[in-house]
PDB file of N, CA and C in Angstrom:
ATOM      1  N   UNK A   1     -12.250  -1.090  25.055  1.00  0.00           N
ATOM      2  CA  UNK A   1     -11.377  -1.937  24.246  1.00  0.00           C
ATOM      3  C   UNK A   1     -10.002  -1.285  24.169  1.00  0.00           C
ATOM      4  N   UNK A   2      -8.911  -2.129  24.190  1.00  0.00           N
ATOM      5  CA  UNK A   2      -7.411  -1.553  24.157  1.00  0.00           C
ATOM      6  C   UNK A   2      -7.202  -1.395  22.885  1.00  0.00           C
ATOM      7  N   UNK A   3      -6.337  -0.523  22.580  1.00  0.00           N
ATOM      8  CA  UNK A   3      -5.717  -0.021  21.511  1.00  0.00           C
ATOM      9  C   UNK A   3      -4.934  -1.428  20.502  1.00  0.00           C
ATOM     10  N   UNK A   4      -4.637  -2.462  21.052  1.00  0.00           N
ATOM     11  CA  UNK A   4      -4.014  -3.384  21.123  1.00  0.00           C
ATOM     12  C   UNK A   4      -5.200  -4.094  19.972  1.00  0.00           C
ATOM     13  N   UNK A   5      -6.174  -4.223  20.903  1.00  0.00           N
ATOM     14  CA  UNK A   5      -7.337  -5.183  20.409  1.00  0.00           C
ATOM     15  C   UNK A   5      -8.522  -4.313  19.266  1.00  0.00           C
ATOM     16  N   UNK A   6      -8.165  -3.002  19.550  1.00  0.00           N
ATOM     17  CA  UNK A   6      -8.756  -2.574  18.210  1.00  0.00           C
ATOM     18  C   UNK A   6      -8.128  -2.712  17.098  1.00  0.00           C
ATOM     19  N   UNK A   7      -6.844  -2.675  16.953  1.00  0.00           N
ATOM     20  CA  UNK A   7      -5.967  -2.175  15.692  1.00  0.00           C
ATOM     21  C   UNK A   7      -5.934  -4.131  15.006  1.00  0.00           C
ATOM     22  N   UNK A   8      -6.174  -5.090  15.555  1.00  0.00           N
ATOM     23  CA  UNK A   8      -6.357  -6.241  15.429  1.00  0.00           C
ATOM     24  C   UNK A   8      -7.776  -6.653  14.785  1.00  0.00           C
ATOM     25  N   UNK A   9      -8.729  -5.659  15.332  1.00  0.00           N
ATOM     26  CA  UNK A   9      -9.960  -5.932  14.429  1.00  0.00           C
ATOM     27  C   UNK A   9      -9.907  -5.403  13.122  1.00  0.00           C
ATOM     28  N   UNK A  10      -9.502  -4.202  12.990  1.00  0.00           N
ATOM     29  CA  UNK A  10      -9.260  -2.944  11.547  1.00  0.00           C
ATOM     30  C   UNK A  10      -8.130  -4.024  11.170  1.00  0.00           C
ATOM     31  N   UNK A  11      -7.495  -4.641  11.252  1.00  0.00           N
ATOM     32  CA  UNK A  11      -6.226  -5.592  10.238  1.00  0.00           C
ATOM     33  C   UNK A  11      -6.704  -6.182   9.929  1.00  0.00           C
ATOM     34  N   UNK A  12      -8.155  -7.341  11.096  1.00  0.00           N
ATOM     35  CA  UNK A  12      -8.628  -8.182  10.219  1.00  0.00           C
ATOM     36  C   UNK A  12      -9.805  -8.196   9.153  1.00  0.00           C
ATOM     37  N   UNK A  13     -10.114  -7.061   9.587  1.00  0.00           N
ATOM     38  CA  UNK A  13     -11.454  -6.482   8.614  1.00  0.00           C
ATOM     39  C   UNK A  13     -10.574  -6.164   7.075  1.00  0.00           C
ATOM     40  N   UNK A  14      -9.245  -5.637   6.937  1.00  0.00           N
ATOM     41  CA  UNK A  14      -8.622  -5.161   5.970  1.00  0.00           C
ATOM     42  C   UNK A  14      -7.891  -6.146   5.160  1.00  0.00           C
ATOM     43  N   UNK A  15      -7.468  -7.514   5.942  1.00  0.00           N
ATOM     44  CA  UNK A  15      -6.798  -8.585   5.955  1.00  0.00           C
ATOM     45  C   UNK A  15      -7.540  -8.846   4.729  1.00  0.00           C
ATOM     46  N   UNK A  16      -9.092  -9.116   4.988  1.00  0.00           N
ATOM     47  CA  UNK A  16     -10.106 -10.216   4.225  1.00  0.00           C
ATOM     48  C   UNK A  16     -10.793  -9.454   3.188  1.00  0.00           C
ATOM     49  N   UNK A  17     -10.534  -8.181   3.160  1.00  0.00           N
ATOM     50  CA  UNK A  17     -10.950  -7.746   1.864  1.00  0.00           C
ATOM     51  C   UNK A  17      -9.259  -7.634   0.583  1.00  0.00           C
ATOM     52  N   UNK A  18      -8.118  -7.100   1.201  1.00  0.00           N
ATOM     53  CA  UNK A  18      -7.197  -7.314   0.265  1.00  0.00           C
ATOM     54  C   UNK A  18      -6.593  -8.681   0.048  1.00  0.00           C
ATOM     55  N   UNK A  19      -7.435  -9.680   0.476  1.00  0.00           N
ATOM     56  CA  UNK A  19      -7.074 -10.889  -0.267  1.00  0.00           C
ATOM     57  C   UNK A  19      -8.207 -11.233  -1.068  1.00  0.00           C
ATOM     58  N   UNK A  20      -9.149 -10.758  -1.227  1.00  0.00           N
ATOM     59  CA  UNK A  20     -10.319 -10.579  -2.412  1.00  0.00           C
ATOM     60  C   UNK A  20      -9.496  -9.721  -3.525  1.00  0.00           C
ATOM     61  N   UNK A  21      -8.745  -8.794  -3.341  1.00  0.00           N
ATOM     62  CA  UNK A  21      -9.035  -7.976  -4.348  1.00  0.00           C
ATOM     63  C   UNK A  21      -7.626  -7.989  -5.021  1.00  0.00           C
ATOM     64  N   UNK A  22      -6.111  -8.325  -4.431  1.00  0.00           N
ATOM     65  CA  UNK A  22      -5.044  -8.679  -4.915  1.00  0.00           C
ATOM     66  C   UNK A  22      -3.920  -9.645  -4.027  1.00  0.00           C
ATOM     67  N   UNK A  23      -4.174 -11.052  -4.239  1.00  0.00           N
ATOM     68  CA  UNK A  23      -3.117 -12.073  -2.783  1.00  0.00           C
ATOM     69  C   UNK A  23      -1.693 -11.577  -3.323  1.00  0.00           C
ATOM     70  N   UNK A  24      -1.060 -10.588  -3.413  1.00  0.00           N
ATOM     71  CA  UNK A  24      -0.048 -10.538  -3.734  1.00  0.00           C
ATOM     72  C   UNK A  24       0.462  -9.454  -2.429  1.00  0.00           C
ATOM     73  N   UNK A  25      -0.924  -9.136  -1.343  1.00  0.00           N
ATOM     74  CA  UNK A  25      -1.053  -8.360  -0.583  1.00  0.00           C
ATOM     75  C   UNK A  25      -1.636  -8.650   1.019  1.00  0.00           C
ATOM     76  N   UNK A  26      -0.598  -8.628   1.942  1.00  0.00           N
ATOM     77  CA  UNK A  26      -0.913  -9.232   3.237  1.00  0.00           C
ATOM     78  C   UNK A  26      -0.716  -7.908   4.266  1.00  0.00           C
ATOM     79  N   UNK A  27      -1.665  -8.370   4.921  1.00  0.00           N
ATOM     80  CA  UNK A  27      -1.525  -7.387   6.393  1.00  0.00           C
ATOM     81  C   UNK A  27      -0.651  -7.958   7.568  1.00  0.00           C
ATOM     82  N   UNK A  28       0.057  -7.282   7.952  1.00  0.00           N
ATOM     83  CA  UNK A  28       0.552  -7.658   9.839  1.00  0.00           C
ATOM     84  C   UNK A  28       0.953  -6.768  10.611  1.00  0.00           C
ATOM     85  N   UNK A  29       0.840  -7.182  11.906  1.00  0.00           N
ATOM     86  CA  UNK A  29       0.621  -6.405  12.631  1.00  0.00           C
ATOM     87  C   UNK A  29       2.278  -6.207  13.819  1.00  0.00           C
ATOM     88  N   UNK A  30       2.230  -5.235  14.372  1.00  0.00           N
ATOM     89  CA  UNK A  30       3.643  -5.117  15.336  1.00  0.00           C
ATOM     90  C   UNK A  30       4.760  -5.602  14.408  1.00  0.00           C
ATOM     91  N   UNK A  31       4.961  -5.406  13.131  1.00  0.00           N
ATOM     92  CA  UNK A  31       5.561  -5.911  12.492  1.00  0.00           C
ATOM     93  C   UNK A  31       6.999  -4.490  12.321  1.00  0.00           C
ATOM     94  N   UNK A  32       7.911  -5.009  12.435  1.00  0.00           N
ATOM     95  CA  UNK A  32       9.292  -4.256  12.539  1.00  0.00           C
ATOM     96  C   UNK A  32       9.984  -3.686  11.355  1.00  0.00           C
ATOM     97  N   UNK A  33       9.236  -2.146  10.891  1.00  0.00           N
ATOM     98  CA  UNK A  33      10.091  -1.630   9.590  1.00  0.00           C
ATOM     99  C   UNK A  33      11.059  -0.744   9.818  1.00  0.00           C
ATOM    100  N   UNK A  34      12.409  -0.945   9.643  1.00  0.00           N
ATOM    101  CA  UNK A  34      13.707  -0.311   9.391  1.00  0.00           C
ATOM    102  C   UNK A  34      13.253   1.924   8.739  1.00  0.00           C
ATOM    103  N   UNK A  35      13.491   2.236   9.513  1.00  0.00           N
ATOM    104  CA  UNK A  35      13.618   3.642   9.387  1.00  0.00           C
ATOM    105  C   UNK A  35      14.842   4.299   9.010  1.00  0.00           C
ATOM    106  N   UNK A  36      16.018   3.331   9.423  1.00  0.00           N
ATOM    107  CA  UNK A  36      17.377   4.031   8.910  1.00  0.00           C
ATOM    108  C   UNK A  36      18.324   2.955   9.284  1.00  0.00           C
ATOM    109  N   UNK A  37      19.240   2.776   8.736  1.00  0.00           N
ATOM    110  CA  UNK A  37      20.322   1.887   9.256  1.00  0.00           C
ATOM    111  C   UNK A  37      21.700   2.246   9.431  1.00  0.00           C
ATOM    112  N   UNK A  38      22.351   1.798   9.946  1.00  0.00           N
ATOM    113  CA  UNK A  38      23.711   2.335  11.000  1.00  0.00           C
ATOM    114  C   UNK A  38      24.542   1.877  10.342  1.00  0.00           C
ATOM    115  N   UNK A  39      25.858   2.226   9.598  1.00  0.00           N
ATOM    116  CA  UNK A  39      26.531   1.458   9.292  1.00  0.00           C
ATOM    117  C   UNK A  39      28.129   1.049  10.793  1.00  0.00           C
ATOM    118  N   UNK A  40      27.712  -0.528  10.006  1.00  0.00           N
ATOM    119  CA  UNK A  40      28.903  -0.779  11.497  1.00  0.00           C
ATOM    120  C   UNK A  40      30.426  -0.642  10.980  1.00  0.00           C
ATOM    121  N   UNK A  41      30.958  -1.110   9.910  1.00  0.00           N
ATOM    122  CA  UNK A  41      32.026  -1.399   9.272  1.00  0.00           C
ATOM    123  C   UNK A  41      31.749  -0.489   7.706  1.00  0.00           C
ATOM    124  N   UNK A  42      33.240  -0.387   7.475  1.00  0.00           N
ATOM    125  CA  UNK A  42      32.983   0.231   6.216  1.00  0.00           C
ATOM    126  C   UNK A  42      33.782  -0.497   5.571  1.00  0.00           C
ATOM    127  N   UNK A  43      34.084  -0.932   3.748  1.00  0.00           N
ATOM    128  CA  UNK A  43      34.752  -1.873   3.399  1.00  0.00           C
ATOM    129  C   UNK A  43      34.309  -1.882   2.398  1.00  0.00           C
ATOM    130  N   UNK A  44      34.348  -2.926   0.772  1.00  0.00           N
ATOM    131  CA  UNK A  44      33.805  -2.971   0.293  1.00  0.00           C
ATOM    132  C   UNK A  44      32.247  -3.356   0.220  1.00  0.00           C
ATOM    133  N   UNK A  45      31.673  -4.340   0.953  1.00  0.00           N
ATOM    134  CA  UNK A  45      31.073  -4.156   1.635  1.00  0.00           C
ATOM    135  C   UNK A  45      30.172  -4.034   2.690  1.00  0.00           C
ATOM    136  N   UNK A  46      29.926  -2.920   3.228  1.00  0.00           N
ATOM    137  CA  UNK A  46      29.556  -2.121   4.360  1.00  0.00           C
ATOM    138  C   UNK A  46      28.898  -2.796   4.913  1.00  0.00           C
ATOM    139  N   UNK A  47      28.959  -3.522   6.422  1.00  0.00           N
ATOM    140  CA  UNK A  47      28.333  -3.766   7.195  1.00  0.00           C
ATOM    141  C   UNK A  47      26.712  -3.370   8.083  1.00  0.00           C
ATOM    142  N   UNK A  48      25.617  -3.213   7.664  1.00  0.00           N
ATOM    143  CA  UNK A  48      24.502  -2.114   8.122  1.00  0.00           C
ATOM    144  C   UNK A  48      23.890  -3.189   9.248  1.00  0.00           C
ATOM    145  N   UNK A  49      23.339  -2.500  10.068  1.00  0.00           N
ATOM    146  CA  UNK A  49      22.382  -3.096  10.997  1.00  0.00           C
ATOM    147  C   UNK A  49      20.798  -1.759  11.039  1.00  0.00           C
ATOM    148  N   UNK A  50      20.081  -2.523  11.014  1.00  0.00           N
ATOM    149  CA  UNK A  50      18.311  -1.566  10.500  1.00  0.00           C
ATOM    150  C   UNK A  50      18.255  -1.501  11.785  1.00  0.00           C
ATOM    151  N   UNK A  51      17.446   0.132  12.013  1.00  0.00           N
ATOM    152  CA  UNK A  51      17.223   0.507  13.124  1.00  0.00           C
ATOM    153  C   UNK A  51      15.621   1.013  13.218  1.00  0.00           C
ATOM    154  N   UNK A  52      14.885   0.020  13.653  1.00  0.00           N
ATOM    155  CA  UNK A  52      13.224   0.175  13.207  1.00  0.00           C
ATOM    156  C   UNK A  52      12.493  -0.101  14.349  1.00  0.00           C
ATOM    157  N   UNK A  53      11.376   0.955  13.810  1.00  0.00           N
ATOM    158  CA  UNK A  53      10.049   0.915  14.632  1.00  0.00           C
ATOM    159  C   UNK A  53       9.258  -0.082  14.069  1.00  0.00           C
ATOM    160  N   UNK A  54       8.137  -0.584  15.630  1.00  0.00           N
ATOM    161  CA  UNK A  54       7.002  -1.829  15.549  1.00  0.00           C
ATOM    162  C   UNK A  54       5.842  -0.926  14.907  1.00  0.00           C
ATOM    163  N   UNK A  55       5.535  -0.989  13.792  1.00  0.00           N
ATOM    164  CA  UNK A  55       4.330  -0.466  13.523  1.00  0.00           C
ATOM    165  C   UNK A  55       3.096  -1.094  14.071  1.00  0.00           C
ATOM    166  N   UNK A  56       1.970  -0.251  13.986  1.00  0.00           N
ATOM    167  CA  UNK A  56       0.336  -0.788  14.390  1.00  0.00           C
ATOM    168  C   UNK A  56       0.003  -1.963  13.244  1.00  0.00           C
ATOM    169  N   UNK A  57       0.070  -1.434  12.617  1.00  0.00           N
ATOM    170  CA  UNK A  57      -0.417  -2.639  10.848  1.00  0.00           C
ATOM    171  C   UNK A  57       0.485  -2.108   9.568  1.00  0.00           C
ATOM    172  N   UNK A  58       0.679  -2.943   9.125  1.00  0.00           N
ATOM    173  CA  UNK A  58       1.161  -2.534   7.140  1.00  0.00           C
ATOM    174  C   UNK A  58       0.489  -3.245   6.705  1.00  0.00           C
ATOM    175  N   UNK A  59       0.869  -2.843   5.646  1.00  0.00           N
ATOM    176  CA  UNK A  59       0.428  -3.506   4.049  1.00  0.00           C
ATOM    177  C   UNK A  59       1.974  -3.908   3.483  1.00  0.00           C
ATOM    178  N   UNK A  60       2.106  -5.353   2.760  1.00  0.00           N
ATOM    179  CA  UNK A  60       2.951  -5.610   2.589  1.00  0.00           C
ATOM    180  C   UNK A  60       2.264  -6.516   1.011  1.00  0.00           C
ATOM    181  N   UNK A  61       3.516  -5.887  -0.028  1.00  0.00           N
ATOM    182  CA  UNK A  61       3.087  -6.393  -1.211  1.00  0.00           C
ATOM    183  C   UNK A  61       4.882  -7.380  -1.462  1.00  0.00           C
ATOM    184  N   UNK A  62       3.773  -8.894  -1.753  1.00  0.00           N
ATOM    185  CA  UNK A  62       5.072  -9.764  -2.152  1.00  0.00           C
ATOM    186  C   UNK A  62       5.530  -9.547  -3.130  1.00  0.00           C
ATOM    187  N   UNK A  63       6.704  -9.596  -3.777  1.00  0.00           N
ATOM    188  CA  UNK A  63       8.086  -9.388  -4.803  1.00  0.00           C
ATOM    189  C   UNK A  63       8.508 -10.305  -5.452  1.00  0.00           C
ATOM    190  N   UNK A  64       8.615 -11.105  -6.221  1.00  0.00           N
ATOM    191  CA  UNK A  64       9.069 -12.187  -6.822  1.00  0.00           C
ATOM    192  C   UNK A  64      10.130 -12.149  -6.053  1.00  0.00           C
ATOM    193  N   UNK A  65       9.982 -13.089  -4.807  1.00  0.00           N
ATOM    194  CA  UNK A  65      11.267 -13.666  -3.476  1.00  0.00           C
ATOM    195  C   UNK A  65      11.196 -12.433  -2.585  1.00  0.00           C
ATOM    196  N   UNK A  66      10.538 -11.115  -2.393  1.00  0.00           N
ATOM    197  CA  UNK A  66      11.076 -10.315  -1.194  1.00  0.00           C
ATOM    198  C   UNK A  66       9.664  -9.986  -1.202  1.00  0.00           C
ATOM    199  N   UNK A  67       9.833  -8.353  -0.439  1.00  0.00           N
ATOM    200  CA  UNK A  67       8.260  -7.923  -0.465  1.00  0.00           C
ATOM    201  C   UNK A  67       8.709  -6.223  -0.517  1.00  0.00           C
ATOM    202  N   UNK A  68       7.911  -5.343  -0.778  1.00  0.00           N
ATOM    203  CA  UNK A  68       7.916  -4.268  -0.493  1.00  0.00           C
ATOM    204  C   UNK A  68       6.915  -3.863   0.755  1.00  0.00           C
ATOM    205  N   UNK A  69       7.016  -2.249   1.870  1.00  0.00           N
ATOM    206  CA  UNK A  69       6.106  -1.861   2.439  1.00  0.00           C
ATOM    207  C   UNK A  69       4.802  -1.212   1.515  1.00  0.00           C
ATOM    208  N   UNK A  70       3.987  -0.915   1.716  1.00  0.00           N
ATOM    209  CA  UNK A  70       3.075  -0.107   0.958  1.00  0.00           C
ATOM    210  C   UNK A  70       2.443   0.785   1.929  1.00  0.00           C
ATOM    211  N   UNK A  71       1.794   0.218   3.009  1.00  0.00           N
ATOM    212  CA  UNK A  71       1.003   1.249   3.989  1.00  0.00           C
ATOM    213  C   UNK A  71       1.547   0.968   5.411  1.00  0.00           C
ATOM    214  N   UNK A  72       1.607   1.871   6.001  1.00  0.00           N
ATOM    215  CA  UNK A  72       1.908   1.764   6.915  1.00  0.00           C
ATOM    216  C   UNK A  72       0.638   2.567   8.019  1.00  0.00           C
ATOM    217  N   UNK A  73       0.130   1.734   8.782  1.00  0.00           N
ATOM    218  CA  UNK A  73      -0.478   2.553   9.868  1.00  0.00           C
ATOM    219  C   UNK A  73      -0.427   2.886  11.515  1.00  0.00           C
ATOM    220  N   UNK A  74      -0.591   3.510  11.798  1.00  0.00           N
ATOM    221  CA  UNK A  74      -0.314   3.815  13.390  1.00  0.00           C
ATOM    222  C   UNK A  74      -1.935   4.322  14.033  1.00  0.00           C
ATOM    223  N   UNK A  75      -2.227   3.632  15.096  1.00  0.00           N
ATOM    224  CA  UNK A  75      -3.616   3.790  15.531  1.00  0.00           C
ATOM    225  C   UNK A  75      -3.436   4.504  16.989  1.00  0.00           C
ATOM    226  N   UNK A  76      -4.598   5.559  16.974  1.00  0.00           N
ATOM    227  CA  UNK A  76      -4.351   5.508  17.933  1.00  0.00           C
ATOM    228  C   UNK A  76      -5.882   5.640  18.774  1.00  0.00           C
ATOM    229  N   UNK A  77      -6.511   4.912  20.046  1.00  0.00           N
ATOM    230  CA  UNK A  77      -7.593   5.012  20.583  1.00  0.00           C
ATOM    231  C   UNK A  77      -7.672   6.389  21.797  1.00  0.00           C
ATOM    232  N   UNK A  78      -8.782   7.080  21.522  1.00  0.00           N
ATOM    233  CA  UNK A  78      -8.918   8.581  22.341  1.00  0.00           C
ATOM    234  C   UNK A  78      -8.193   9.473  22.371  1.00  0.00           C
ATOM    235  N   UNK A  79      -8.265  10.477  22.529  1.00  0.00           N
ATOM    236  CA  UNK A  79      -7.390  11.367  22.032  1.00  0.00           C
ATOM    237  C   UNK A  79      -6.835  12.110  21.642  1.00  0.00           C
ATOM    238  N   UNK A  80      -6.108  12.504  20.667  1.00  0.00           N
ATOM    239  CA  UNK A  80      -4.849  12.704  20.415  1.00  0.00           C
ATOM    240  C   UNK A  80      -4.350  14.194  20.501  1.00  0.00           C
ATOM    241  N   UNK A  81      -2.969  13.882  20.867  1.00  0.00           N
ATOM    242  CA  UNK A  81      -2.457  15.605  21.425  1.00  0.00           C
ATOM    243  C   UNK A  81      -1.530  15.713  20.219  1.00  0.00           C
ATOM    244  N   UNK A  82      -1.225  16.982  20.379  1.00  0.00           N
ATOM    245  CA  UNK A  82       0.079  17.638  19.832  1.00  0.00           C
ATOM    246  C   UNK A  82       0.832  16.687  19.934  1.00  0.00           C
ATOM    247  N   UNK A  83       1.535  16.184  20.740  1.00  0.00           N
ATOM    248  CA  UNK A  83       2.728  15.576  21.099  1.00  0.00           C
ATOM    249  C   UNK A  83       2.403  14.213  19.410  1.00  0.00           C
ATOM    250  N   UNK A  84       1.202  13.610  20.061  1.00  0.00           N
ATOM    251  CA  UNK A  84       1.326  12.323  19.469  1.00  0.00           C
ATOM    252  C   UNK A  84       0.829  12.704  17.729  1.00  0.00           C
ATOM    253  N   UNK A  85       0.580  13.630  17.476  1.00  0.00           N
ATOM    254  CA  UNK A  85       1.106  14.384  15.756  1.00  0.00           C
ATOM    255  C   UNK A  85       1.799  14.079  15.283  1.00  0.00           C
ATOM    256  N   UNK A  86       2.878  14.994  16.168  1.00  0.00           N
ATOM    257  CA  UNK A  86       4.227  15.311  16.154  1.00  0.00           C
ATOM    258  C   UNK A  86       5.237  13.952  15.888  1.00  0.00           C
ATOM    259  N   UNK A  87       5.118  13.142  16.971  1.00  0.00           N
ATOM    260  CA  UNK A  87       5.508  11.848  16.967  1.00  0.00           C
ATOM    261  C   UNK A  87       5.234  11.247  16.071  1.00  0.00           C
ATOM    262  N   UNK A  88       4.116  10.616  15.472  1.00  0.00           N
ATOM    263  CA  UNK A  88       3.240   9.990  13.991  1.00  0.00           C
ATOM    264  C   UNK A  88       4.386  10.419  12.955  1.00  0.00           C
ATOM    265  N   UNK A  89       3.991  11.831  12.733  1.00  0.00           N
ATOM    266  CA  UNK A  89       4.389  12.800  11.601  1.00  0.00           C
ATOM    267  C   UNK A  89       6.298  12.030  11.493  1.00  0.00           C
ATOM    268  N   UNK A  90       6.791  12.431  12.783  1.00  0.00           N
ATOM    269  CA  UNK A  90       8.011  12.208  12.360  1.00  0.00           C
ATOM    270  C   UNK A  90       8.736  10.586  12.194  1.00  0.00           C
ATOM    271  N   UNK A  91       7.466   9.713  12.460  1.00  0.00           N
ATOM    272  CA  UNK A  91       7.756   8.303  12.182  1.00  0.00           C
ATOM    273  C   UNK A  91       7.724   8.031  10.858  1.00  0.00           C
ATOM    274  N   UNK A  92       6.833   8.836  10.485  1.00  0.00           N
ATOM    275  CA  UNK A  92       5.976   8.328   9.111  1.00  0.00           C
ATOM    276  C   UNK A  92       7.254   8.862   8.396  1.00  0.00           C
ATOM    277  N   UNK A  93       7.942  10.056   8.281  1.00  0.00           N
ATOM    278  CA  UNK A  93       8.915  11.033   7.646  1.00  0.00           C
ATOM    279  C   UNK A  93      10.041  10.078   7.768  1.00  0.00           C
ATOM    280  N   UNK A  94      10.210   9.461   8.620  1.00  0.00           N
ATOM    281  CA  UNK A  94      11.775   8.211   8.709  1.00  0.00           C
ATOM    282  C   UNK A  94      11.478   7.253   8.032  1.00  0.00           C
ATOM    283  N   UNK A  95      10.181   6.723   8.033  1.00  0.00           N
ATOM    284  CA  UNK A  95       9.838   5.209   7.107  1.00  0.00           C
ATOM    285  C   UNK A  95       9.744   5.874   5.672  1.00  0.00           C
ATOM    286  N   UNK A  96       9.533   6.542   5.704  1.00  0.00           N
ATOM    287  CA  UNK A  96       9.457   7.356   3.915  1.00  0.00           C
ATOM    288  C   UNK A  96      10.990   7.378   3.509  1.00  0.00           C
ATOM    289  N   UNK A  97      11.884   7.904   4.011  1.00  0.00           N
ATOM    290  CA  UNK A  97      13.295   7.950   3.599  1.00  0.00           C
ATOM    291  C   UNK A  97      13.933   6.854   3.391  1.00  0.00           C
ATOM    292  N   UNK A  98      13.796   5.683   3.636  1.00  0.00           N
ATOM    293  CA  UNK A  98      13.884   4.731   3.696  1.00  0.00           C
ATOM    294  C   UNK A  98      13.237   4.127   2.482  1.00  0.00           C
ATOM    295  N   UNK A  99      11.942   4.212   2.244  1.00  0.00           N
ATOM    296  CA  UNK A  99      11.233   3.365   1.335  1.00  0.00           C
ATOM    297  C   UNK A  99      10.101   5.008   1.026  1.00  0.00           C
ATOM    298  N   UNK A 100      10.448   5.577  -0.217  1.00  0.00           N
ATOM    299  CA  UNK A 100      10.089   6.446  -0.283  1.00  0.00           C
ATOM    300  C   UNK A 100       8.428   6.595  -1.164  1.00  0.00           C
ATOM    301  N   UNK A 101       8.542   5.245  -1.599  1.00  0.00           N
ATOM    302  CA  UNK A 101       6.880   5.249  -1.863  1.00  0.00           C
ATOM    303  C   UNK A 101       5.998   5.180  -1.217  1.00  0.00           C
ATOM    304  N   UNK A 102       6.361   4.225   0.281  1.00  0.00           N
ATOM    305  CA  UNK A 102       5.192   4.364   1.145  1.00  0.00           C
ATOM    306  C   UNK A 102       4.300   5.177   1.620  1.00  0.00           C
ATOM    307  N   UNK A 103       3.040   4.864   1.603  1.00  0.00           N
ATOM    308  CA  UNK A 103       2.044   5.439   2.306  1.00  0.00           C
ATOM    309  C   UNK A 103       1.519   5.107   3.773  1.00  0.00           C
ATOM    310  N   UNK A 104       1.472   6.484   4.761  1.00  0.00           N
ATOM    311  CA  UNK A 104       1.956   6.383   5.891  1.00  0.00           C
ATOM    312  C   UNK A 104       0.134   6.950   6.304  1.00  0.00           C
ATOM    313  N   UNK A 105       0.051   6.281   7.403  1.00  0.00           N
ATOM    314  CA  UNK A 105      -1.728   6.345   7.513  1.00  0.00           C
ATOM    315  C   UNK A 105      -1.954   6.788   9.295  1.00  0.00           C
ATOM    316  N   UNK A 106      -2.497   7.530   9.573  1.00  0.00           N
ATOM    317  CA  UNK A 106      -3.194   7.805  11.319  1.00  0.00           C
ATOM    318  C   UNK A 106      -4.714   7.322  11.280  1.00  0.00           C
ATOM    319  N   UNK A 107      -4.775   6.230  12.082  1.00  0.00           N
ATOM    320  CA  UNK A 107      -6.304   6.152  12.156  1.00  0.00           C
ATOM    321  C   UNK A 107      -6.428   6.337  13.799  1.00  0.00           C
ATOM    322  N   UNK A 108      -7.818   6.900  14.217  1.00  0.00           N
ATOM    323  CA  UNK A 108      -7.781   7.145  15.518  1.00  0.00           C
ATOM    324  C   UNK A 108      -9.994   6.969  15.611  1.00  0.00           C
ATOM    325  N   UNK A 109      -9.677   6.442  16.658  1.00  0.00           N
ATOM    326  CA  UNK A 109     -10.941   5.578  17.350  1.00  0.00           C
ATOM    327  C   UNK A 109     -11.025   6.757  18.672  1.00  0.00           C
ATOM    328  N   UNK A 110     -12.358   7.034  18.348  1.00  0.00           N
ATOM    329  CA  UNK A 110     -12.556   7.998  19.913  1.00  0.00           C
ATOM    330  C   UNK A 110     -13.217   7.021  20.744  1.00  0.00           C
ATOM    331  N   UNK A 111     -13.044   7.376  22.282  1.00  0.00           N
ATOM    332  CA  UNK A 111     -13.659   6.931  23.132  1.00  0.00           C
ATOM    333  C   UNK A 111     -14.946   7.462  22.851  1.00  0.00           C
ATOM    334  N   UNK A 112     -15.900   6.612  22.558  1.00  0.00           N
ATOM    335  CA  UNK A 112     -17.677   6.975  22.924  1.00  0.00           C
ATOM    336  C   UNK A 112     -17.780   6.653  23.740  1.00  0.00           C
TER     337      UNK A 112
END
């Protein structure tokens, strides 16, 4: 199974229990959270454009009109080296600065 098509089963397994337990709370997937933003113009005010990674899954809690992140996860199937730690670690460390409550998650599926 691809990494693709696992992280799609774990969303929907997670999907259907946090709408049992609070609908104020949705899962999605490849979904695009802002890690830092650039400013283009400066002025009163400042022009920004978000500069973000596709996460594996979040958790997204609605806002009266917006939403906040809450979890963020990154999957990964067989595996995992140093490198892809390293990488995780310092994704998770950019989406935190940004939105500093989030909780930043590694789940990893071995090849049996």
């Amino acid at each position: 199974m691809r990494e693709t098509e696992w992280v799609e089963l774990v969303a929907d397994a997670v999907r259907s229990d946090l709408a049992q337990w609070d609908g104020s709370l949705t899962v999605e997937t490849q979904f695009k959270l802002p890690y830092g933003y650039e400013i283009l113009t400066y002025g009163e005010m400042p022009e920004a454009e978000a500069i973000s990674f596709a996460t594996d899954f979040i958790v997204i809690e609605a806002t009266g009109g917006g939403w906040k992140p809450r979890v963020v996860v990154e999957a990964k199937v067989g595996n995992i080296t140093t490198h892809d730690a390293i990488t995780y670690s310092h994704k998770a460390a950019n989406h935190k600065s940004v939105f500093p409550y989030l909780s930043a998650t590694l789940i990893i599926r071995p090849i049996c």
